[in-house]
N, C-alpha and C. Protein backbone atom coordinates (compact mmCIF):
# COMPACT_ATOMS: atom_id res chain seq x y z
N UNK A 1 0.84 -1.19 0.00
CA UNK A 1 0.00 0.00 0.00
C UNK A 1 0.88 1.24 0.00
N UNK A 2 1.00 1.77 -0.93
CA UNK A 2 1.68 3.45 -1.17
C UNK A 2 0.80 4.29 -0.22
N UNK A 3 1.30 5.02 0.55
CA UNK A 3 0.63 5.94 1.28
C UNK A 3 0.95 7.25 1.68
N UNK A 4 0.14 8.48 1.42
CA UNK A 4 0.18 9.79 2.35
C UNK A 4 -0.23 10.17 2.83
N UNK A 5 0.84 10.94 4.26
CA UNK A 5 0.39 10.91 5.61
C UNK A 5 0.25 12.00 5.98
N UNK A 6 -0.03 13.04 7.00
CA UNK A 6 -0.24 14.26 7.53
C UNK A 6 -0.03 14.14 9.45
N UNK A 7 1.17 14.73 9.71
CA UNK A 7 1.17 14.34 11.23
C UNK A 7 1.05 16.14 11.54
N UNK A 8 -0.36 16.26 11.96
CA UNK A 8 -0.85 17.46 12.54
C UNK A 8 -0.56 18.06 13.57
N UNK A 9 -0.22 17.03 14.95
CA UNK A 9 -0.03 17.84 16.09
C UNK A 9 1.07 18.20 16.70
N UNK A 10 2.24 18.84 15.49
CA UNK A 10 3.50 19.28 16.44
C UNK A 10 3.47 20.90 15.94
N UNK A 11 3.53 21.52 17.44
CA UNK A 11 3.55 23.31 17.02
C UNK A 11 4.11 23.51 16.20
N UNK A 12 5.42 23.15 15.70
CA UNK A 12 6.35 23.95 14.86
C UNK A 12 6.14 23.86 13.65
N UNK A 13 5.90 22.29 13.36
CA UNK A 13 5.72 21.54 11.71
C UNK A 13 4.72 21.10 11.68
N UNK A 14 4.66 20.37 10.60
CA UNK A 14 3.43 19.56 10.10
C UNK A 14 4.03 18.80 9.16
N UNK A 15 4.17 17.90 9.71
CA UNK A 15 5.18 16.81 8.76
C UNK A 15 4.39 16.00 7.92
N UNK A 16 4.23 15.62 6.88
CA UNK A 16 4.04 14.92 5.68
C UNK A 16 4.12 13.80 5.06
N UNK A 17 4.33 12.70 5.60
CA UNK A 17 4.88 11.28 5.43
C UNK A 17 4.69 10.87 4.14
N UNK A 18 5.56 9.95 3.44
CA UNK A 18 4.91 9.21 1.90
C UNK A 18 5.48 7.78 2.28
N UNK A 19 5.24 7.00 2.20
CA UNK A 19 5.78 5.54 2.11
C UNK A 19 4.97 4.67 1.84
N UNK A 20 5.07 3.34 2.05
CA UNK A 20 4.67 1.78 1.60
C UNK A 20 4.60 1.04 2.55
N UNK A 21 3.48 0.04 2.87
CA UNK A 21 2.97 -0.83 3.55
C UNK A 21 3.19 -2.04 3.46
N UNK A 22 3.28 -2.92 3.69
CA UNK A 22 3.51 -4.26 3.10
C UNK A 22 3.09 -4.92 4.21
N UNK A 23 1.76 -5.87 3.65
CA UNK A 23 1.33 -6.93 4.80
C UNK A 23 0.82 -8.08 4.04
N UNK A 24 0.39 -8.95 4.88
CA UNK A 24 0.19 -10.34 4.52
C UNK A 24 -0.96 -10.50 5.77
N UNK A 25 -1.70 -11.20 4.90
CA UNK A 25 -2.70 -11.72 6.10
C UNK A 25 -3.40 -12.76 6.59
N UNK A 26 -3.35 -13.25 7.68
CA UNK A 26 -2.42 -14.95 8.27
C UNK A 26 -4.07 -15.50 8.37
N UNK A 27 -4.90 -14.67 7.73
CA UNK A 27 -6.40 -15.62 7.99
C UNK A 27 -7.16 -14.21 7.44
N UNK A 28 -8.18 -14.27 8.04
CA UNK A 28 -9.83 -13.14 7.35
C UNK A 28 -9.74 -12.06 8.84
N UNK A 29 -8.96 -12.61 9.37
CA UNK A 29 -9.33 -11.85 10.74
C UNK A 29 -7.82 -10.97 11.18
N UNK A 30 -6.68 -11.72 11.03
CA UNK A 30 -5.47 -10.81 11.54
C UNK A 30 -4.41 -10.72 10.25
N UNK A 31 -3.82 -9.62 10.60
CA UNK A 31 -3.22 -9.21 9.62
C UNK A 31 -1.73 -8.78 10.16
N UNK A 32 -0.55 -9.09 9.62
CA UNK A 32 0.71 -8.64 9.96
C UNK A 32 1.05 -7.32 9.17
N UNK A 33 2.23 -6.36 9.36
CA UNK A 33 2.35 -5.20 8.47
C UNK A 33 3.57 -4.89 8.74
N UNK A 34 4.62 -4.60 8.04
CA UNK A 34 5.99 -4.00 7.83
C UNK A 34 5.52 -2.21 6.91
N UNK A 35 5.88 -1.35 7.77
CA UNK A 35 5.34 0.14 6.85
C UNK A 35 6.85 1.04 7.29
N UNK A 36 6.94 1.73 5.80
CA UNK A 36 8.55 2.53 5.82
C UNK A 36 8.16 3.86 5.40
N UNK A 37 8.52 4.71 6.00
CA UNK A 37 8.09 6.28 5.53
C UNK A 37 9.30 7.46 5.67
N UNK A 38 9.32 7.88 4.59
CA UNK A 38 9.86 9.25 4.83
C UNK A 38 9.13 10.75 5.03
N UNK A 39 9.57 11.75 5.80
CA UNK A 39 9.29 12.99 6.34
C UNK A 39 10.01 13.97 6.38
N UNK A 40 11.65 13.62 6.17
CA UNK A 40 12.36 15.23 6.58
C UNK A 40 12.15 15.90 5.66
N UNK A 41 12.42 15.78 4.66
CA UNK A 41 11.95 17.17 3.66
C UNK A 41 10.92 17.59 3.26
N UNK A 42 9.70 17.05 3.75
CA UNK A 42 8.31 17.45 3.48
C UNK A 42 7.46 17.54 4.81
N UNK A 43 8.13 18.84 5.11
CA UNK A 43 7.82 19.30 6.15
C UNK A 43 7.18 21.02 5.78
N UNK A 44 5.79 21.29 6.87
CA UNK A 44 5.50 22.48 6.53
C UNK A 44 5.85 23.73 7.84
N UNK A 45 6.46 24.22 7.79
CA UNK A 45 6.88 25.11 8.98
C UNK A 45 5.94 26.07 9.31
N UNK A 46 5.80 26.07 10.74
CA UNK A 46 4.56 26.76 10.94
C UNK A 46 4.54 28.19 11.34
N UNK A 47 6.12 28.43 11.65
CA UNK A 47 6.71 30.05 11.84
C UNK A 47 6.45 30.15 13.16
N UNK A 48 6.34 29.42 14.18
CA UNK A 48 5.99 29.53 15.49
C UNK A 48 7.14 29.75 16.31
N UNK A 49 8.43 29.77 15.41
CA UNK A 49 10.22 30.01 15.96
C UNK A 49 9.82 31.60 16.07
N UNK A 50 9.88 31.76 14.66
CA UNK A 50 10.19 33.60 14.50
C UNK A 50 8.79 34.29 15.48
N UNK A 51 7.65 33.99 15.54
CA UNK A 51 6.57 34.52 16.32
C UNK A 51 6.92 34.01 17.93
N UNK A 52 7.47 33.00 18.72
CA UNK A 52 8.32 33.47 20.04
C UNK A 52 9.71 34.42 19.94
N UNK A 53 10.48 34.07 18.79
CA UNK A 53 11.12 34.93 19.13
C UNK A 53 11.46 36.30 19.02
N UNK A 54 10.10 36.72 19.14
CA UNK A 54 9.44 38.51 18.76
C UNK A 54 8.79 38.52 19.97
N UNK A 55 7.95 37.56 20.23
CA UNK A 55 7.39 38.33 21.40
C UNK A 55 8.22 37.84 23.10
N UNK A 56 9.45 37.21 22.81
CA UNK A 56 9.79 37.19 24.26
C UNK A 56 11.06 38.06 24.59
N UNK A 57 12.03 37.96 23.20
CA UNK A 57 13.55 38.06 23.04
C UNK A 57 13.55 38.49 21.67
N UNK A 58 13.92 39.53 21.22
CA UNK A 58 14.36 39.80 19.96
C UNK A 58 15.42 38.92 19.40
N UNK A 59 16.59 38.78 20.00
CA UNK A 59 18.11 37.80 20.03
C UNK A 59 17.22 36.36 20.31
N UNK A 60 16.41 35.83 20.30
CA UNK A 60 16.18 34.12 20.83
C UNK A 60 16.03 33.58 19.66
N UNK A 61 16.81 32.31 19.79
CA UNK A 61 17.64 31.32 19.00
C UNK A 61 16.38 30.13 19.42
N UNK A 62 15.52 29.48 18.56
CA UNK A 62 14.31 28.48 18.84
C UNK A 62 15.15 27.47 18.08
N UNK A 63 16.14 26.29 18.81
CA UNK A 63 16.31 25.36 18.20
C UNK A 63 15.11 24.28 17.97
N UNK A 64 15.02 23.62 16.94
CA UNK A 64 14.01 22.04 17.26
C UNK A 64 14.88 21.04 17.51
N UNK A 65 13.90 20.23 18.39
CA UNK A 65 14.24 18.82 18.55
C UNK A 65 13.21 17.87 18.17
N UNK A 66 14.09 16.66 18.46
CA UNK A 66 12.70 15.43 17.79
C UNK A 66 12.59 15.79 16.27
N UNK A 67 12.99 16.20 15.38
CA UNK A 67 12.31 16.76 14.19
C UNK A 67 12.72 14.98 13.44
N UNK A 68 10.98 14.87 13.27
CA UNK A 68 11.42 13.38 12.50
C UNK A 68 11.64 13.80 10.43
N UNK A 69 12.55 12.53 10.44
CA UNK A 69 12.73 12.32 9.53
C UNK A 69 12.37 10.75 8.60
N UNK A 70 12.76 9.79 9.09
CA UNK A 70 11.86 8.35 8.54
C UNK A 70 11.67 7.91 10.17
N UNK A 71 10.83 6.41 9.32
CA UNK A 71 10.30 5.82 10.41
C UNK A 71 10.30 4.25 9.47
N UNK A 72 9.90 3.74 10.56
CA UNK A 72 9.70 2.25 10.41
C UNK A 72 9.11 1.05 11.50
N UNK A 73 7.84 0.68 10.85
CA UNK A 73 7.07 0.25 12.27
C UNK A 73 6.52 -1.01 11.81
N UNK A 74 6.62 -2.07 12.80
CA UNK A 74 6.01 -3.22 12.63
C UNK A 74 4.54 -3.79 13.05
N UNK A 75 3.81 -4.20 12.68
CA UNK A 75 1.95 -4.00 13.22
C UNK A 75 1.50 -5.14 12.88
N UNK A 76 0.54 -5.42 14.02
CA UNK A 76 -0.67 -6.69 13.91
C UNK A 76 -2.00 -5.95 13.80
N UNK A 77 -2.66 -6.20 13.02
CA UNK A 77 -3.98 -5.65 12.67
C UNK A 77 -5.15 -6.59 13.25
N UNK A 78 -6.16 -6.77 13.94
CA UNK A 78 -7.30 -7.28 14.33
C UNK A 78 -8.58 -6.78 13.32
N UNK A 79 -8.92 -7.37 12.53
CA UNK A 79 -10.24 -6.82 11.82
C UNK A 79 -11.61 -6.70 12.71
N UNK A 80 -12.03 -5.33 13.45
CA UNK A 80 -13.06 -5.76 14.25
C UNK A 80 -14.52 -5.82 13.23
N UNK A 81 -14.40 -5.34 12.20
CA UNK A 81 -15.68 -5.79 11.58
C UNK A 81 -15.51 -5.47 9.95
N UNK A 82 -16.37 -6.53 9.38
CA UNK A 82 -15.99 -6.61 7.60
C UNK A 82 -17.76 -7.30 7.55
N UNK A 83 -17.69 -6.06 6.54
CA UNK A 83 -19.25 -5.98 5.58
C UNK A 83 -19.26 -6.50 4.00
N UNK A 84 -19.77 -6.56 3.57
CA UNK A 84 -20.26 -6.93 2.41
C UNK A 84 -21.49 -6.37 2.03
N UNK A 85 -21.64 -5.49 1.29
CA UNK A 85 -23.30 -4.91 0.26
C UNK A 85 -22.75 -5.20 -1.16
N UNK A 86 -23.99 -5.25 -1.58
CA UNK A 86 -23.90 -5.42 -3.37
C UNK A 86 -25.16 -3.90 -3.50
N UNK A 87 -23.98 -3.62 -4.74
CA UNK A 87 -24.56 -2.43 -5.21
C UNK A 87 -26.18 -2.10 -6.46
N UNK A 88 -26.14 -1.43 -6.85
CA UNK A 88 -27.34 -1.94 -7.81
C UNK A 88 -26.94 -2.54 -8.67
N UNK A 89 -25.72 -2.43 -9.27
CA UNK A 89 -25.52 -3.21 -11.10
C UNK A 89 -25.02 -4.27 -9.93
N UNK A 90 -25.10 -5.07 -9.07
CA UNK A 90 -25.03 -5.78 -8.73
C UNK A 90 -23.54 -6.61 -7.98
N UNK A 91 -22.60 -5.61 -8.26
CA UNK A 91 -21.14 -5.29 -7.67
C UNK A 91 -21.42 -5.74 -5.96
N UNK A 92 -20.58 -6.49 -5.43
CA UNK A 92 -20.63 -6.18 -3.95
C UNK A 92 -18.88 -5.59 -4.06
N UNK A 93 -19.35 -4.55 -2.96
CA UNK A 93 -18.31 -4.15 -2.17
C UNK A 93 -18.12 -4.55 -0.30
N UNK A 94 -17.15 -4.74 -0.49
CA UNK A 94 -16.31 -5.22 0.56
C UNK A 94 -15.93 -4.07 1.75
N UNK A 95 -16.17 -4.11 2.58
CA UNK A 95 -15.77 -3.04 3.66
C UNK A 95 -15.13 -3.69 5.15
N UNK A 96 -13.78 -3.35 5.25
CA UNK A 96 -13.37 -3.59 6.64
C UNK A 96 -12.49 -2.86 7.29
N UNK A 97 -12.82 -2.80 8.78
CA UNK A 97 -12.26 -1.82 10.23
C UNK A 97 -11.34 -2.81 10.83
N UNK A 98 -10.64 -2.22 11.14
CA UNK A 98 -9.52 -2.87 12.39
C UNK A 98 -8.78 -2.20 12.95
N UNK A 99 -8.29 -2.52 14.18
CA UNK A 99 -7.42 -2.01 15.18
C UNK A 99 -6.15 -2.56 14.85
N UNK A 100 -4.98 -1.74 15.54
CA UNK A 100 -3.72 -2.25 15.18
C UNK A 100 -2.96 -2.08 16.43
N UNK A 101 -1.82 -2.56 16.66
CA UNK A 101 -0.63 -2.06 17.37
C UNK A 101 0.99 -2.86 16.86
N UNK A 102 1.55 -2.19 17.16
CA UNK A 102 3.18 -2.50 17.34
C UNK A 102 4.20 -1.48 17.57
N UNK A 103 5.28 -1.73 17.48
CA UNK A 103 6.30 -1.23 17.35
C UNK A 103 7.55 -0.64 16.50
N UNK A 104 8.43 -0.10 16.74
CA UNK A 104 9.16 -0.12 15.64
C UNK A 104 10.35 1.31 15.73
N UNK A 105 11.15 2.07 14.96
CA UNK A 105 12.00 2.77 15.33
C UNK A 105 11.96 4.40 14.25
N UNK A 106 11.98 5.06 15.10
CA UNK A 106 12.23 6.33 14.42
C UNK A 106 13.50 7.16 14.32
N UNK A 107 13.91 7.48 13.40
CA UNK A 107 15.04 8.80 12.93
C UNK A 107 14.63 9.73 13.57
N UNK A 108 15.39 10.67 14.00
CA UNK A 108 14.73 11.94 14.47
C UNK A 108 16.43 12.72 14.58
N UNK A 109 16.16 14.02 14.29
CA UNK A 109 17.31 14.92 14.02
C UNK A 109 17.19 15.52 15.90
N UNK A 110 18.21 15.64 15.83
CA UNK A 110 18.33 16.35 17.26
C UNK A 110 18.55 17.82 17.68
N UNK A 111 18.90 18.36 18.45
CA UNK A 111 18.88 20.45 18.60
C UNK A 111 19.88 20.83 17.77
N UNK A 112 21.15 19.85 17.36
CA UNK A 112 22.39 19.88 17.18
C UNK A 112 22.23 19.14 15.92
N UNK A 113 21.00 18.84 15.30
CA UNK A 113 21.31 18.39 13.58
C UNK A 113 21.96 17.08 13.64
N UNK A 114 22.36 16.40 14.62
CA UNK A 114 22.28 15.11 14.16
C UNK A 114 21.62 14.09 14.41
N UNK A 115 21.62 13.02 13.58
CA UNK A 115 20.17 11.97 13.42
C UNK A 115 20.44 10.95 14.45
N UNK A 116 19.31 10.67 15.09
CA UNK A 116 19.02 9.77 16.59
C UNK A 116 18.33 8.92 16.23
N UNK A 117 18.39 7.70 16.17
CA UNK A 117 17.78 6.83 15.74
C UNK A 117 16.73 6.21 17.44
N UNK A 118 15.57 6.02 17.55
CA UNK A 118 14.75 5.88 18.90
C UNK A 118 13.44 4.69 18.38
N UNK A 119 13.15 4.18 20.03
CA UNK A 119 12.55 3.35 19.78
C UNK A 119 11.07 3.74 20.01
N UNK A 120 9.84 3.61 19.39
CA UNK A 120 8.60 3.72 19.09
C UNK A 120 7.63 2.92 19.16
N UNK A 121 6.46 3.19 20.31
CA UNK A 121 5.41 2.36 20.02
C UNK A 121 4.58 2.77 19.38
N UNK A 122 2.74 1.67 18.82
CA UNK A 122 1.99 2.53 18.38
C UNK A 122 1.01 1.80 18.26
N UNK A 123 0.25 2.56 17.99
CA UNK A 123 -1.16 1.87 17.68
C UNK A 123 -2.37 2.66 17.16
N UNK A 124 -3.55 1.86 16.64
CA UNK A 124 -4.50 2.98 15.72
C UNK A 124 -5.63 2.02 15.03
N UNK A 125 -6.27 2.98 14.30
CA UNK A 125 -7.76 2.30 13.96
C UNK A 125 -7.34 2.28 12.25
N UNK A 126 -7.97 1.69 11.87
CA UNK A 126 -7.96 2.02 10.06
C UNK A 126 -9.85 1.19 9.67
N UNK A 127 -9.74 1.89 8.10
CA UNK A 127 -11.01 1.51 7.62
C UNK A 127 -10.40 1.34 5.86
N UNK A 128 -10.70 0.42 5.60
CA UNK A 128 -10.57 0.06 4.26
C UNK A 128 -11.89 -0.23 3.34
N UNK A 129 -11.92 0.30 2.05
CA UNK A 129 -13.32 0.01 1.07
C UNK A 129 -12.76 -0.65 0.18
N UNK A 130 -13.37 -1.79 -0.08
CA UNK A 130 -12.48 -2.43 -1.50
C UNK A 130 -13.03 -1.91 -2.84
N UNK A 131 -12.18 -1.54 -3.74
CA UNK A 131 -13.03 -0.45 -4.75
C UNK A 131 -12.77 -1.31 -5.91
N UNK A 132 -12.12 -2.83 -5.77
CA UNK A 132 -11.88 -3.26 -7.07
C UNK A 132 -11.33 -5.22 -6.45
N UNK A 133 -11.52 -5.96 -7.29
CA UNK A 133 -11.27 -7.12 -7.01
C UNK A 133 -10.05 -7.31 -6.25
N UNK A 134 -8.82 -6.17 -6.76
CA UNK A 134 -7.33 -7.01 -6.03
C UNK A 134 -6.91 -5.07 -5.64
N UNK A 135 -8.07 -4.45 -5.04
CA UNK A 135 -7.34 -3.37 -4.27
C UNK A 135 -8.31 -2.56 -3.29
N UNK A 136 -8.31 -1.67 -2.74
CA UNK A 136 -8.99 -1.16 -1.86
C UNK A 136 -8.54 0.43 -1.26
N UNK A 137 -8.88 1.23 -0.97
CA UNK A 137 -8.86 2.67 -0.20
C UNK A 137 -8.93 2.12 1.17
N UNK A 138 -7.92 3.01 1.25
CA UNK A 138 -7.56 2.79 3.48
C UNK A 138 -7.09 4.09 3.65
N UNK A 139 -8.12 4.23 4.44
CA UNK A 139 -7.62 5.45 5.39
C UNK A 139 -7.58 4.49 7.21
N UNK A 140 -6.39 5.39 7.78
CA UNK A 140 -5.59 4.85 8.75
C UNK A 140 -5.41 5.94 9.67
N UNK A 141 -5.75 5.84 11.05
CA UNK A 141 -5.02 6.75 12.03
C UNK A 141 -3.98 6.28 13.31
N UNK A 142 -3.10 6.73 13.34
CA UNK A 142 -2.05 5.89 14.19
C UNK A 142 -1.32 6.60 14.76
N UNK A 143 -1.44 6.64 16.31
CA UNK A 143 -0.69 7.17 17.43
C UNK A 143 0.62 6.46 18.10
N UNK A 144 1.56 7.19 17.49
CA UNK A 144 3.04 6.70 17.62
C UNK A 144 3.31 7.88 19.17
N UNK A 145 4.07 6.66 20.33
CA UNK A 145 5.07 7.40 20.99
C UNK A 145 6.41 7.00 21.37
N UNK A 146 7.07 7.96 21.36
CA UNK A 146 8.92 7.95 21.12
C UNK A 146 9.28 9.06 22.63
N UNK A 147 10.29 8.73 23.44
CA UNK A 147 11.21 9.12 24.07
C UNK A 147 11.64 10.49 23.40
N UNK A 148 11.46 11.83 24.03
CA UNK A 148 11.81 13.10 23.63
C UNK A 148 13.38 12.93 23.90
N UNK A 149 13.79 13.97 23.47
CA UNK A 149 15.78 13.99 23.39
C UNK A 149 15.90 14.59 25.07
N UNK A 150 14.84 15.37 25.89
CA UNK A 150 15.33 15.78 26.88
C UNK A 150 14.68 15.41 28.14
N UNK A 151 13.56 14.63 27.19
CA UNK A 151 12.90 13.44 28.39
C UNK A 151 11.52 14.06 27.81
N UNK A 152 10.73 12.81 28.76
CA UNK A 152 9.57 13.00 28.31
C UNK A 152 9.14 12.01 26.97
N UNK A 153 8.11 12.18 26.44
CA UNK A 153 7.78 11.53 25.61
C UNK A 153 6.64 12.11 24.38
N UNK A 154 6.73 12.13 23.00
CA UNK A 154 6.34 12.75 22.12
C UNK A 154 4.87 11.37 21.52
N UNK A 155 4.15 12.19 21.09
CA UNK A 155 3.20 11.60 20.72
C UNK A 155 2.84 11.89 19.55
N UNK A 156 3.29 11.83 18.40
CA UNK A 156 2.81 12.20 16.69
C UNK A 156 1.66 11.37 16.43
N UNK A 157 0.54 11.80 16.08
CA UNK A 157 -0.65 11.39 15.05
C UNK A 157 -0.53 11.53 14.16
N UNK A 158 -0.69 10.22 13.03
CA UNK A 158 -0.64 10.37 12.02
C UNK A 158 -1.81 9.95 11.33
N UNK A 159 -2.59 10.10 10.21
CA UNK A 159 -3.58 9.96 9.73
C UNK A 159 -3.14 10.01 8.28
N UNK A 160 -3.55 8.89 7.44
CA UNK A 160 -3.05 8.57 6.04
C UNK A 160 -4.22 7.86 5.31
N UNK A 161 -3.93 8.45 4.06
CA UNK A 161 -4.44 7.84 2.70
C UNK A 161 -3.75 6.78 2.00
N UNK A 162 -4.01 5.62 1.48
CA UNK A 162 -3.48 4.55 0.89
C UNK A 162 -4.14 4.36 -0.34
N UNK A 163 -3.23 3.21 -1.02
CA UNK A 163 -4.24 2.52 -1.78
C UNK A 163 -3.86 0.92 -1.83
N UNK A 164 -4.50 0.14 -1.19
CA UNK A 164 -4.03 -1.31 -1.30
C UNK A 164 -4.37 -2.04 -2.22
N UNK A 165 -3.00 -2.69 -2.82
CA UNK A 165 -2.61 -3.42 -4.16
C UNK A 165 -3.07 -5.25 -3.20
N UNK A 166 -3.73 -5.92 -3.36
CA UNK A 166 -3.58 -7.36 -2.81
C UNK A 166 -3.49 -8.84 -4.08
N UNK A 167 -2.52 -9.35 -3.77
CA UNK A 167 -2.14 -10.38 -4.43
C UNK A 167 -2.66 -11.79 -4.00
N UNK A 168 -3.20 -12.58 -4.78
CA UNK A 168 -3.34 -14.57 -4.24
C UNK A 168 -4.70 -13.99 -4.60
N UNK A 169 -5.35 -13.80 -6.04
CA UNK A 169 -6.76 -13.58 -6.26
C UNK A 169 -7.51 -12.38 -6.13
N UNK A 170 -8.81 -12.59 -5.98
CA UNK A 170 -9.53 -11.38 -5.33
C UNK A 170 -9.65 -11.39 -4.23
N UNK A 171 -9.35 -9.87 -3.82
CA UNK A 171 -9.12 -9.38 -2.67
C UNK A 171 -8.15 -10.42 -1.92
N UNK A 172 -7.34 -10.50 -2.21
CA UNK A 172 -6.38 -11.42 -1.56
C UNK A 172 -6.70 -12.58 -1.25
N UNK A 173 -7.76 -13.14 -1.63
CA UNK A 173 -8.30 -14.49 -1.69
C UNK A 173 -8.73 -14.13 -0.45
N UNK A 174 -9.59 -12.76 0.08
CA UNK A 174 -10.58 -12.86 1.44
C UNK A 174 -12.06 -12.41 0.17
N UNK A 175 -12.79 -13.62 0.37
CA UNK A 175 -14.56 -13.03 -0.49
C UNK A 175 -15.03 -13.94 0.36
């Protein structure tokens, strides 16, 4: 599954993810997932440096930290529910929800510009529509947290668009 992502809740940025999914799925019900993404350069700056450092300190220097750059996370998917309707020309479409969690490791640049490699948990909901015999639309939301550089702990949401390619038949040999 090719996918783009939007991680909304950090003041400074708004980071952008693009990457690929790759899963296999061990029955109708659970699903394994290997997903690789990049972010450092598609990042949107939100100017929230230069707007503190006007209103506290004219001279203040706003380094970032944590600023991610890739990622890489490993996931078990639970399908909590899969529908089936047939349309009027008589098409059924396929619809399924599931929960996820795992683990996995993030890049992250540090105050000082160099890359920290950290460990990441996560977990999240997704909803998939199958729009065609061997593919489907997934949208995905997934709450990753990582160890901050000065403690503490960061929490990125990410929320993504896909499109899943499935191989071994239709719909991956799940009808």
């Amino acid at each position: 599954s090719p996918f783009l992502a939007v991680i909304p809740n950090d003041p400074f940025q708004a980071y952008l993810p693009v990457g690929l999914r790759f899963g296999y799925f061990l029955n109708e019900v659970f699903l394994t997932e290997l997903s690789v993404s990049y972010m450092d350069k598609l990042t949107v700056d939100r100017d929230l440096r230069d707007r503190v450092g006007r209103s506290e300190r004219e001279s203040s220097d706003v380094r970032l930290q944590d600023h991610q750059v890739a990622r890489a996370q490993w996931s078990a998917a639970w399908t909590l529910f899969s529908a089936k309707a047939r349309r009027w020309g008589g098409e059924v479409v396929y619809l399924r929800g599931h929960l996820l969690g795992g683990f996995g490791a993030i890049l992250a640049r540090n105050a000082v510009d160099e890359l920290d490699p950290r460990a990441e948990g996560l977990f999240g909901l997704g909803f998939e529509v199958h729009v065609a015999d061997s593919g489907s639309l997934r949208l995905e939301g997934r709450q990753g947290i990582f160890q901050r550089e000065s403690g503490g702990a960061l929490l990125p949401t990410e929320i993504s668009v896909g499109y899943a390619f499935y191989f071994g038949g239709p719909l991956g040999g799940v009808r």
